[in-house]
Protein backbone atom coordinates (compact mmCIF):
# COMPACT_ATOMS: atom_id res chain seq x y z
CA UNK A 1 57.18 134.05 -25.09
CA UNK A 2 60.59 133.53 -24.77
CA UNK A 3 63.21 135.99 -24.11
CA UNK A 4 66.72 135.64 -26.04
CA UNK A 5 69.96 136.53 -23.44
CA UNK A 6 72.06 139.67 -24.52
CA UNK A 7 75.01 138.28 -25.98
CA UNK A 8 78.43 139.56 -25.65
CA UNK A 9 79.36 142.76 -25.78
CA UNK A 10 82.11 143.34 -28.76
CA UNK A 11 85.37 144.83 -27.10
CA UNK A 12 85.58 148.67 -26.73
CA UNK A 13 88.92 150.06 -28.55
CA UNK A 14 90.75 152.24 -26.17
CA UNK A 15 90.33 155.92 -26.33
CA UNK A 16 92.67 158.59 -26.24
CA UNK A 17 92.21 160.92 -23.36
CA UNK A 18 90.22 163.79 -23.55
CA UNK A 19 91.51 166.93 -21.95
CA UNK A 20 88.68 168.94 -19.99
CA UNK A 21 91.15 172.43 -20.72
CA UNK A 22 91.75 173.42 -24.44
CA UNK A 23 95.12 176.00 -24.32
CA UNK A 24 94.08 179.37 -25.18
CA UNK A 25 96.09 179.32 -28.57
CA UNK A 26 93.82 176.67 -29.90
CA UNK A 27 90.90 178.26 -28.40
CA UNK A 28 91.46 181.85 -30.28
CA UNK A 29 92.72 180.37 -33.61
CA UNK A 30 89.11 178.13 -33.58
CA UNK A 31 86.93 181.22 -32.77
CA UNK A 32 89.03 182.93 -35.05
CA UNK A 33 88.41 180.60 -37.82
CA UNK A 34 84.51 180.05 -36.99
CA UNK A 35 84.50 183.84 -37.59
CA UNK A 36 85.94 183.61 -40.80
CA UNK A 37 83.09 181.25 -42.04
CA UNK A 38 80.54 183.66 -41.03
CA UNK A 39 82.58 185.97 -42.42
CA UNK A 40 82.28 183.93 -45.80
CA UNK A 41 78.84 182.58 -45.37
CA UNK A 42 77.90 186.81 -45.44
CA UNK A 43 80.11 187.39 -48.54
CA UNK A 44 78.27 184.30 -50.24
CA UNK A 45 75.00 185.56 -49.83
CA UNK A 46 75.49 189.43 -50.86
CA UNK A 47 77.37 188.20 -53.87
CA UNK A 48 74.23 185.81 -54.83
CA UNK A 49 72.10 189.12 -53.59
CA UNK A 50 74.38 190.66 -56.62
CA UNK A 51 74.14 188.47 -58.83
CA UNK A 52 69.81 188.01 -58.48
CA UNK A 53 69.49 191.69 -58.96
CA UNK A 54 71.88 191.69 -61.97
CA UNK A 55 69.91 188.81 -63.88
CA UNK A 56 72.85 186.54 -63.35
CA UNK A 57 71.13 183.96 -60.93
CA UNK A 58 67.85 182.51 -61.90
CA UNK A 59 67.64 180.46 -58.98
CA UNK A 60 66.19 182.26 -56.15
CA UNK A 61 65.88 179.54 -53.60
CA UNK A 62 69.83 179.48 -53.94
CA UNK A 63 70.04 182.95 -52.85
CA UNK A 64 67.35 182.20 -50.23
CA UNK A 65 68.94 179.44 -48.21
CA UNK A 66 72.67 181.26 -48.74
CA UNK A 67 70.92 184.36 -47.00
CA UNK A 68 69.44 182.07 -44.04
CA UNK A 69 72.52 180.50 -43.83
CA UNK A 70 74.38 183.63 -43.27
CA UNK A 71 71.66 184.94 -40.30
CA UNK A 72 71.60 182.37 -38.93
CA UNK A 73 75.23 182.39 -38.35
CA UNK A 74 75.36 185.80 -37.85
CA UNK A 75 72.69 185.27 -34.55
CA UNK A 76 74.56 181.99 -33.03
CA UNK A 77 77.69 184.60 -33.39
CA UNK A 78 76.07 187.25 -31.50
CA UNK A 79 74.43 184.67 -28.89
CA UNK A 80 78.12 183.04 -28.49
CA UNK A 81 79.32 186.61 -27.81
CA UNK A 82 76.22 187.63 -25.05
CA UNK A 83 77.46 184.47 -23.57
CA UNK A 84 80.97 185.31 -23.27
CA UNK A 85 80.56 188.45 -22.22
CA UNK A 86 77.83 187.43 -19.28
CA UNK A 87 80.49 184.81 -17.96
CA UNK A 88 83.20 187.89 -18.06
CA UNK A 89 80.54 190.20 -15.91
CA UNK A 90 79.67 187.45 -13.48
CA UNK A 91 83.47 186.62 -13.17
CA UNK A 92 84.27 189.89 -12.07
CA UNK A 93 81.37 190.35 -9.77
CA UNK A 94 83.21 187.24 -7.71
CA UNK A 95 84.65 188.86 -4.77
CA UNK A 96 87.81 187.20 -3.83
């Protein structure tokens, strides 16, 4: 059995550098806007939750995976937050 040598390697295109601190402008308006999809995502799913109890929406496994969607987002929101606010108690437990 013979084995085959690794050929070149094709040339890596530089990258631009990646910055370990985001500002905290860009940091609020992209929590701000992840809450506005959840925001949505839960205003998707109770107007398909209207519109299955109306008659308007035959399709129930529409309404299903809108309504997962939406808790699901809802619980990565509320682990996100537990988060935060951990790191904010265990900041200001630091004694300086």
């Amino acid at each position: 059995m013979s084995v085959m040598p690794i050929g070149s390697l094709p040339a890596v295109l530089p990258t631009a550098p990646v910055s370990t601190s985001a500002p905290a402008e860009s940091t609020r308006s992209a929590f701000a806007s992840g809450l506005e999809q959840v925001q949505g995502s839960l205003d998707h799913a109770d107007a398909l939750g209207q519109q299955l109890a109306s008659g308007e929406l035959t399709d129930l496994h529409e309404y299903m995976a809108a309504s997962t969607k939406a808790s699901l987002a809802v619980e990565l929101t509320v682990a996100i937050r537990d988060k935060a606010v951990e790191a904010y108690q265990e900041i200001m437990r630091m004694q300086i």
